[in-house]
Protein backbone atom coordinates (compact mmCIF):
# COMPACT_ATOMS: atom_id res chain seq x y z
CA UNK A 1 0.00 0.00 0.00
CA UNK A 2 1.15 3.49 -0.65
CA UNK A 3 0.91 6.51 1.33
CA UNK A 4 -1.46 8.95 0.11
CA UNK A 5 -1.14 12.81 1.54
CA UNK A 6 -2.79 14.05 3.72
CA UNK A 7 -4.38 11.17 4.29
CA UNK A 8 -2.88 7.44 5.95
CA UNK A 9 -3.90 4.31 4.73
CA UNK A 10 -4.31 1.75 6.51
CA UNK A 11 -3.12 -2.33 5.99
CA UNK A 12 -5.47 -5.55 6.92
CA UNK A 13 -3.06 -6.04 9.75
CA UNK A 14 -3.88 -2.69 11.08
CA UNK A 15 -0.66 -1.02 10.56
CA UNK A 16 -0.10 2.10 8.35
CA UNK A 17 1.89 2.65 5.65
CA UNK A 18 2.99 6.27 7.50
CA UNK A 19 4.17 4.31 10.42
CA UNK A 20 6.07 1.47 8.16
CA UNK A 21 7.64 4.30 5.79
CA UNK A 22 8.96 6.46 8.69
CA UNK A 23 10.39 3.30 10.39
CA UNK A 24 12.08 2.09 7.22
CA UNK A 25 13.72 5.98 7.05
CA UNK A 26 15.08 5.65 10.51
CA UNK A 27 16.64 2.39 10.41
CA UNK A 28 18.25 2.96 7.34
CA UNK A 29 19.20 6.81 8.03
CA UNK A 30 20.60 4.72 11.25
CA UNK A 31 23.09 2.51 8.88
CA UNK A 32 24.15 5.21 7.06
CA UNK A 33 25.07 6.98 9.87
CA UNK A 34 26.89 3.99 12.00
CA UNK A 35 28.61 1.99 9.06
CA UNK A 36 31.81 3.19 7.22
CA UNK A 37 31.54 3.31 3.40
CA UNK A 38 32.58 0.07 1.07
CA UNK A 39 33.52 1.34 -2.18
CA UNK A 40 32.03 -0.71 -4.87
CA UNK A 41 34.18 0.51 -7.44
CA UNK A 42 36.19 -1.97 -9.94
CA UNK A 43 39.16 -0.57 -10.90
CA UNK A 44 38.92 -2.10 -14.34
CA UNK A 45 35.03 -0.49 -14.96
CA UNK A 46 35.05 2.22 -12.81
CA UNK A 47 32.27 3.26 -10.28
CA UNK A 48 28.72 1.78 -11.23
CA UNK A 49 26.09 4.16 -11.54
CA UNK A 50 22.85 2.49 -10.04
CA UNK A 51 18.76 4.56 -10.86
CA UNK A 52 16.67 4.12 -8.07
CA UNK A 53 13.14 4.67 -8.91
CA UNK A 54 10.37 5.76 -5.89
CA UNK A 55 8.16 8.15 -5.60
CA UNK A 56 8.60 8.92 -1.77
CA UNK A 57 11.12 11.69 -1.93
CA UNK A 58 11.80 10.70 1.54
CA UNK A 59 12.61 6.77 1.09
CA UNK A 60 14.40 7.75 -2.34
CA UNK A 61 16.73 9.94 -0.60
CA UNK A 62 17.79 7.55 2.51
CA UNK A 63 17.74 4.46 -0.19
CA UNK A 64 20.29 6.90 -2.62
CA UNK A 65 22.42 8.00 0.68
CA UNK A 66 23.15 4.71 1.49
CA UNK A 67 24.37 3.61 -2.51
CA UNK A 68 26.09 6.57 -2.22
CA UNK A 69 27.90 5.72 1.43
CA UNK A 70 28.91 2.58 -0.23
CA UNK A 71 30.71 3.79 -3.36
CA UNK A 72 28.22 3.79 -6.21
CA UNK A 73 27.06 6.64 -8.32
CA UNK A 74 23.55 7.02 -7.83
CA UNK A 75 20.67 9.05 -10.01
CA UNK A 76 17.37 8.89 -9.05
CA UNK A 77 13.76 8.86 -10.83
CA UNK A 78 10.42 9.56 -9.03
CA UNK A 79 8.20 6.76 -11.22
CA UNK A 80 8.63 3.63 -13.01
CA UNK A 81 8.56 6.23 -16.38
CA UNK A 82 11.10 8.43 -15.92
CA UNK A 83 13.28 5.46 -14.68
CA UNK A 84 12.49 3.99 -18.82
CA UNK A 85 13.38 7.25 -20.29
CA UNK A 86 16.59 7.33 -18.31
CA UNK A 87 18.01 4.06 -19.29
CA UNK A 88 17.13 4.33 -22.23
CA UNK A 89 19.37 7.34 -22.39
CA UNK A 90 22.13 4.61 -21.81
CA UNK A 91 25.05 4.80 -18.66
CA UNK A 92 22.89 3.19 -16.04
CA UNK A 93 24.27 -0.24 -14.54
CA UNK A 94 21.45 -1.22 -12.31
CA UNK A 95 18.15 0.08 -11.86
CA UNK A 96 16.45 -0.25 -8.47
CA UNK A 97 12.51 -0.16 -8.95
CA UNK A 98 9.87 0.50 -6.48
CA UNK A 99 7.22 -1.98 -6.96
CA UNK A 100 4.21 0.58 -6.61
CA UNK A 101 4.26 3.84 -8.41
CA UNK A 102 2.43 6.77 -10.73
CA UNK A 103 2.39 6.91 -14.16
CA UNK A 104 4.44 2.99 -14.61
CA UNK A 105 4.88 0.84 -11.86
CA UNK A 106 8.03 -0.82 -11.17
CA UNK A 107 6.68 -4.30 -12.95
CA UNK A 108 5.46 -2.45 -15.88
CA UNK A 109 9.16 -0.57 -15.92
CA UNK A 110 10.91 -3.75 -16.02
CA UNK A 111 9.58 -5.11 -18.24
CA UNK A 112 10.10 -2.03 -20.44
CA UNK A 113 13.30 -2.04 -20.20
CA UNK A 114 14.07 -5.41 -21.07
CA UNK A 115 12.60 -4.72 -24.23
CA UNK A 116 15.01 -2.00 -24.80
CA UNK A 117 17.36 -2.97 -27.74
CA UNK A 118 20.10 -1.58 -26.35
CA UNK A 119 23.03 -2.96 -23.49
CA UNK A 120 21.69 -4.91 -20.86
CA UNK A 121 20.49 -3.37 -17.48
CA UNK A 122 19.59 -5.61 -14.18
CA UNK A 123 16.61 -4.59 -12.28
CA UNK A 124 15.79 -5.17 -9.04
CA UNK A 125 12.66 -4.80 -7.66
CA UNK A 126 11.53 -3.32 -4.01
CA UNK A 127 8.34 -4.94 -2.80
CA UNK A 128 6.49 -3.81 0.48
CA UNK A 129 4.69 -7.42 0.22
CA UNK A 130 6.71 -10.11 1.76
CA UNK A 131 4.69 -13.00 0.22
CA UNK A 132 5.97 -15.88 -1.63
CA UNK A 133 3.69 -15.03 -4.53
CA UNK A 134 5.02 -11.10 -5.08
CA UNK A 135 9.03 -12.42 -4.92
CA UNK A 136 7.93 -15.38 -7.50
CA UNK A 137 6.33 -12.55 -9.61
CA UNK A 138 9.21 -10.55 -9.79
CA UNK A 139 11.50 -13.32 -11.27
CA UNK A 140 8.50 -14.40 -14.05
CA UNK A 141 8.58 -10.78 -15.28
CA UNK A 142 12.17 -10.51 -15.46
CA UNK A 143 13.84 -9.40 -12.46
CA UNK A 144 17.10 -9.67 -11.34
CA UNK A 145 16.72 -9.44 -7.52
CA UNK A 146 14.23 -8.46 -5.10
CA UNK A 147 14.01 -6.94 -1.57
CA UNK A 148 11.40 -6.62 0.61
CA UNK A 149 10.60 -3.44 2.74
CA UNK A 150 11.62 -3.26 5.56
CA UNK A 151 14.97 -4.31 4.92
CA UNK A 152 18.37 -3.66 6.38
CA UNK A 153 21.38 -2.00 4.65
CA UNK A 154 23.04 -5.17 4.04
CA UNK A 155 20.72 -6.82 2.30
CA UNK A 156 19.87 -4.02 0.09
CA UNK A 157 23.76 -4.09 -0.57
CA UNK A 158 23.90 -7.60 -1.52
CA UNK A 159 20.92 -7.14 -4.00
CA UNK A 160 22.65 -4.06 -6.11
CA UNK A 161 25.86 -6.04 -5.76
CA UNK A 162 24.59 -9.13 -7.12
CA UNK A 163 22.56 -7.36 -9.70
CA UNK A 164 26.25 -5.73 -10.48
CA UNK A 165 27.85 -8.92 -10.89
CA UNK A 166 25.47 -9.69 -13.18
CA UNK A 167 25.67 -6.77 -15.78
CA UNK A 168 29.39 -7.57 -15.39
CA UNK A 169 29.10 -10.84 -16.32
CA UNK A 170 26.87 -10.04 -19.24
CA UNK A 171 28.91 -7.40 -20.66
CA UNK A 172 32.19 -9.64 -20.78
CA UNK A 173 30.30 -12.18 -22.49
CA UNK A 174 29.41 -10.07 -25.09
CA UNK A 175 32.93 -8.34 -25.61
CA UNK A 176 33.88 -11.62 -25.93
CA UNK A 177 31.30 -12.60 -28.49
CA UNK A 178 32.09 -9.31 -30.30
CA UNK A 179 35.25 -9.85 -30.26
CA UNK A 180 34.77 -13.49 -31.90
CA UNK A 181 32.39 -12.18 -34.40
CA UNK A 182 35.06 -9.77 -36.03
CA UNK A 183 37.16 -12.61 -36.09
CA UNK A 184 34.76 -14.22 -38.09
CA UNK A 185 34.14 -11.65 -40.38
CA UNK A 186 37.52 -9.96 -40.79
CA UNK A 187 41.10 -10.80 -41.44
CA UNK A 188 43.13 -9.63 -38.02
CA UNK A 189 46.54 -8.77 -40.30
CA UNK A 190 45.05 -6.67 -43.70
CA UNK A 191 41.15 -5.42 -41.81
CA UNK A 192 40.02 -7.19 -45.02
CA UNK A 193 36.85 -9.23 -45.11
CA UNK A 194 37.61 -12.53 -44.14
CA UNK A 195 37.04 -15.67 -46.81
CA UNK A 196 34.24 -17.53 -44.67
CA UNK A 197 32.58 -14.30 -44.94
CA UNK A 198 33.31 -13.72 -48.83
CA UNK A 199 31.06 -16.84 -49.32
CA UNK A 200 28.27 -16.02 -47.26
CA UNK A 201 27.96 -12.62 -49.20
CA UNK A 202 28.91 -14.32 -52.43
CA UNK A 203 26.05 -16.46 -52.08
CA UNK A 204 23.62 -13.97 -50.81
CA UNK A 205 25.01 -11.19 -53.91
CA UNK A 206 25.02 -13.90 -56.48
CA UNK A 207 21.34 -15.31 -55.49
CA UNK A 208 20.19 -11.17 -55.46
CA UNK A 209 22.13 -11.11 -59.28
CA UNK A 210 20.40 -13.86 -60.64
CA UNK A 211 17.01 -13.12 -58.96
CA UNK A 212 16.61 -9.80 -60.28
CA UNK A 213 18.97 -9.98 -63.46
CA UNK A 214 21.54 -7.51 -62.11
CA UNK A 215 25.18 -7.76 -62.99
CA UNK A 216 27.83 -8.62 -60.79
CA UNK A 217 31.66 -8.30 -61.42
CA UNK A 218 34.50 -9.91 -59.04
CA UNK A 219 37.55 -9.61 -58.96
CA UNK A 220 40.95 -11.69 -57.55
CA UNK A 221 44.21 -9.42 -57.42
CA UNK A 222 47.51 -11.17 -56.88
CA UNK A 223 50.53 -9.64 -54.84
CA UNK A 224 53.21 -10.52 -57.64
CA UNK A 225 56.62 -11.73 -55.73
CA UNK A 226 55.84 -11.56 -52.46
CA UNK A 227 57.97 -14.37 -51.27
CA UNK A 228 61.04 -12.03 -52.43
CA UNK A 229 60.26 -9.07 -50.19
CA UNK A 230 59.91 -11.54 -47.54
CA UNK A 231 63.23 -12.61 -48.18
CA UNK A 232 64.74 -9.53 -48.22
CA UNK A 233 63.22 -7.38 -45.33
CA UNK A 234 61.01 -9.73 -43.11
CA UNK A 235 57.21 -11.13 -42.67
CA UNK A 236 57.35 -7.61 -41.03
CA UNK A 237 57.89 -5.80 -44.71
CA UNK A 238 55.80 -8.76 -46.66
CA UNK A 239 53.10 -7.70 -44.31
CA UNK A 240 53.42 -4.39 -44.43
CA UNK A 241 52.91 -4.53 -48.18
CA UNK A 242 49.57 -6.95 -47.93
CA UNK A 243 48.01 -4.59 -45.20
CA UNK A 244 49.19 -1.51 -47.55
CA UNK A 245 47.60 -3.55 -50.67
CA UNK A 246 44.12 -3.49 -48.95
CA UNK A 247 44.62 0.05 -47.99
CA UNK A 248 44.66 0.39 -52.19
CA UNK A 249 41.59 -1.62 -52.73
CA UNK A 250 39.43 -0.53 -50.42
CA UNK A 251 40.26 3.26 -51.10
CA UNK A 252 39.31 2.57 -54.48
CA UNK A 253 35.93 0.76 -54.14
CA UNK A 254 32.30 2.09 -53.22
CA UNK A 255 30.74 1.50 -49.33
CA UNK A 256 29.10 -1.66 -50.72
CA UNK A 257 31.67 -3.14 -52.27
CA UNK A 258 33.17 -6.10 -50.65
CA UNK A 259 37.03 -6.72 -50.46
CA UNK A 260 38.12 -10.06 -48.77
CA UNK A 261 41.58 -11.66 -48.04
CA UNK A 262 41.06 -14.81 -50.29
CA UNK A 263 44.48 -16.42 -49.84
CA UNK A 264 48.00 -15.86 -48.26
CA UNK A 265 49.06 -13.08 -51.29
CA UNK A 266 45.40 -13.02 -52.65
CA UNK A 267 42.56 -10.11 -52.41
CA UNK A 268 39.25 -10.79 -53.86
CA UNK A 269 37.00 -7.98 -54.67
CA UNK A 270 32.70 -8.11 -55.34
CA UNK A 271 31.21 -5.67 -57.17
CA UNK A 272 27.74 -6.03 -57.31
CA UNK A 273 25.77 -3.88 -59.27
CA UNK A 274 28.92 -3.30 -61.58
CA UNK A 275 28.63 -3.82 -65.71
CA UNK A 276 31.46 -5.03 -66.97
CA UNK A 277 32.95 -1.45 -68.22
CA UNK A 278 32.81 -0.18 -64.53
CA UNK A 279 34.63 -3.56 -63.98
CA UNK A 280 37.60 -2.61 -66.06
CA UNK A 281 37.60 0.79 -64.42
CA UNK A 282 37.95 -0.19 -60.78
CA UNK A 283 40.10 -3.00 -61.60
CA UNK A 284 42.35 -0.57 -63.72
CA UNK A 285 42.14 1.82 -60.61
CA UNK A 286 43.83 -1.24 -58.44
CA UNK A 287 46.53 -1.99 -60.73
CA UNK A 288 48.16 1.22 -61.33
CA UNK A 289 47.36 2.15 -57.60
CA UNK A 290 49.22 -0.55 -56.47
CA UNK A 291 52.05 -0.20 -58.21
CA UNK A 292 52.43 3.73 -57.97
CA UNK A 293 53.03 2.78 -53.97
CA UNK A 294 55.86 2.50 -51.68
CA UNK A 295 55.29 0.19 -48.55
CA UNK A 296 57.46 0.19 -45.52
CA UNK A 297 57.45 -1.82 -42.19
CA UNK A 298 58.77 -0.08 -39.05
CA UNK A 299 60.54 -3.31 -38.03
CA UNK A 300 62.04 -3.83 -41.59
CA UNK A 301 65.13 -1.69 -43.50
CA UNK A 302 63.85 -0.52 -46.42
CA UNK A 303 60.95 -0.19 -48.43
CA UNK A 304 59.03 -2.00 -51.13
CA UNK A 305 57.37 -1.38 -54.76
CA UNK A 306 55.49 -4.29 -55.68
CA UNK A 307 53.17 -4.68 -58.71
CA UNK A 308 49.83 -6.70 -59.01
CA UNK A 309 48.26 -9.14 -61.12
CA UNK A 310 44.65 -9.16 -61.48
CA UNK A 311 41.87 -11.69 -63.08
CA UNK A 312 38.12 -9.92 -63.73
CA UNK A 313 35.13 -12.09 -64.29
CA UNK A 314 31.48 -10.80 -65.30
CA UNK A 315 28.06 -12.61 -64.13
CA UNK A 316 25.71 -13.09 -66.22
CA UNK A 317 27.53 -14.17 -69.57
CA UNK A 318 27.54 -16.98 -72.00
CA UNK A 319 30.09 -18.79 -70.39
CA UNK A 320 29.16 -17.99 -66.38
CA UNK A 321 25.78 -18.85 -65.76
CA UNK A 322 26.74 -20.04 -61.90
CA UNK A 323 28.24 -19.31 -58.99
CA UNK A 324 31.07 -22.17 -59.57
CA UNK A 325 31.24 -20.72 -63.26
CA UNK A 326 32.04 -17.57 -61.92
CA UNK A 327 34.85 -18.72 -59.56
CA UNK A 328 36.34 -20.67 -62.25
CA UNK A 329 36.43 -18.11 -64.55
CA UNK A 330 38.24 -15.75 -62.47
CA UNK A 331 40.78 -18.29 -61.34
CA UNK A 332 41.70 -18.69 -65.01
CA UNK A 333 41.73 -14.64 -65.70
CA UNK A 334 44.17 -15.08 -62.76
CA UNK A 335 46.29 -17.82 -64.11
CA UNK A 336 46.39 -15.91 -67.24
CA UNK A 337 47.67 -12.98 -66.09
CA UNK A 338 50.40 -14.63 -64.22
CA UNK A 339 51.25 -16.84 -66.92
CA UNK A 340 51.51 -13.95 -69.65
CA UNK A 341 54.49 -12.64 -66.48
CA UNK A 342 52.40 -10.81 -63.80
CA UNK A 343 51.54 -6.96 -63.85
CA UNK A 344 48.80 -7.01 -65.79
CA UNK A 345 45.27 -7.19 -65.56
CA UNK A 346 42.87 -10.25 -67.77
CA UNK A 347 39.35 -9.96 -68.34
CA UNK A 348 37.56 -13.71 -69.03
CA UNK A 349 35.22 -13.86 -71.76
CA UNK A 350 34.06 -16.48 -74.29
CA UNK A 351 36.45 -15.86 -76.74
CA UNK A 352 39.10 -15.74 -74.74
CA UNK A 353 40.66 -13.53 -72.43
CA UNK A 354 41.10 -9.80 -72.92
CA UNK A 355 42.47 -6.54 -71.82
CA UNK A 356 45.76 -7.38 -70.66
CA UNK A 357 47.39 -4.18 -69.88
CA UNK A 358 51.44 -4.17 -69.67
CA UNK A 359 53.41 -1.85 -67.25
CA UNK A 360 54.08 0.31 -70.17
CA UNK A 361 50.59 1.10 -70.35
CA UNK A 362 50.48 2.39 -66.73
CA UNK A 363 50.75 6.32 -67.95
């Protein structure tokens, strides 16, 4: 029950919510006052900030002295609505929700706000009930703790601890996950795309192509040599050229292009959307960008020039009618290239293969 000014209500029992709200005050102004402050800071995260929602200005006060005696940053709401707007604002850590209040109560909050999208928040709910029913409620709808009024300094300490541990818990899982997932999608030396997920978008670009009878051009570009630079300065200077390489590339494609590290001196690059004239022109782009650079490693003497050879397939034509056609059409641009000496670029097409620009026709 909630007090109502002027006027007291009264419980079944025959006790007042006045009398149980202005006991509660005391015996937790009285912990404040006797106990020495536990930081709750981790030196790692920093202090947590913990929202405590109530609408008795009174309680909320004594409830946010005693956080604050203990080492957490505390900011407080005065119903179960303001609380949602503020985490949803982001920088909260744990939200502690009176069960009964204006406008949203603290069941209808918590539920809110796990439905926000965004980083998880524990909430813990504050019942004045002490029934098994109203604690068993609280976990169905979501909560991460519970305490019941009245209720000692302690044991609302253990509850925002606990609900700490938990956001803790829950954010290192998904660093870790994040941290997983860019493995998964990118290659840690060159920030390229990484192969496993050139063929997931390979499948999903090619079944869009052939769906709605778009073109799409790829690309594979091959680092010509590279086993002599690594000779000569290092795996520091061989990788310095491959990251500089998809520097190149991906400063001369569009947004939703896709470049991906397709083999140990190998780049492939998707074009979707791309005829095969604006094929030519990127892939030209790449060629004489590569070799107009100088790459250097800062554990390696010296520097590098290195020059690129470069096999371009087009999707939908006479010969590529598939996916596999497509890949084996730009492994044989490749070969064709290399075989003709490197530094130049081959188009495949039915009658054979095309455009192979020489060095002297980098000007």
């Amino acid at each position: 029950m909630r007090r109502s000014a002027p006027d007291i209500e009264l419980r079944e029992d025959g006790s007042s919510s006045e009398r149980e709200s202005t006991m509660l005050r005391a015996a937790l102004a009285a912990h404040v006052a006797a106990r020495p402050s536990s930081p709750s800071v981790d030196e790692d995260e920093g202090t947590a900030c913990v929202l405590v929602a109530d609408d008795d200005p009174a309680t909320l006060e004594v409830i946010a002295s005693t956080l604050r005696a203990s080492g957490y940053e505390v900011e407080t709401a005065p119903d179960g609505q303001a609380a949602v707007e503020r985490v949803a604002r982001g920088g909260i850590d744990v939200v502690l929700l009176d069960s009964v209040m204006p406008r949203l109560s603290g069941e209808a909050a918590c539920r809110t706000i796990r439905g926000l999208a965004d980083d998880f928040v524990p909430v813990a709910l504050v019942f004045a009930k002490t029934d098994a029913k109203s604690r068993i409620e609280a976990l169905k709808i979501g909560a991460d703790g519970y305490v019941c009024k009245p209720f000692e300094q302690t044991e609302l300490l253990v509850c925002v601890s606990s609900a700490l541990r938990i956001k803790r818990a829950h954010d290192r899982m998904k660093a870790a996950r994040d941290r997983l997932e860019r493995l998964r999608r990118y290659d840690a030396l060159t920030d390229a795309h990484s192969f496993l997920y050139l063929h997931e978008r390979l499948d999903a670009e090619f079944t869009r192509a052939e769906r709605h009878s778009e073109p799409l051009a790829c690309c594979i570009l091959d680092v010509d040599s590279l086993k002599v630079h690594n000779e000569r300065g290092g795996r520091s200077l061989g990788d310095a050229v491959l990251r500089g390489v998809a520097e190149v590339i991906k400063s001369s494609v569009r947004d939703s292009d896709v470049v991906a590290r397709y083999g140990g001196d190998e780049f492939f690059v998707m074009l979707p959307s791309t005829h095969f004239a604006g094929s030519l022109v990127v892939a030209s782009r790449i060629w004489r960008d590569v070799a107009a650079r100088t790459f250097t490693a800062p554990q390696a003497s010296g520097e590098a020039r290195v020059t690129a050879s470069l096999g371009v397939a087009l999707f939908p034509s006479r010969d590529v009618r598939t996916k596999e056609a497509l890949l084996r059409a730009l492994e044989s641009a490749l070969l064709e290239a290399k075989r003709r000496g490197g530094n130049r670029l081959c188009v495949f097409q039915q009658e054979g293969f095309i455009y192979t620009p020489s060095a002297d026709e980098r000007a």
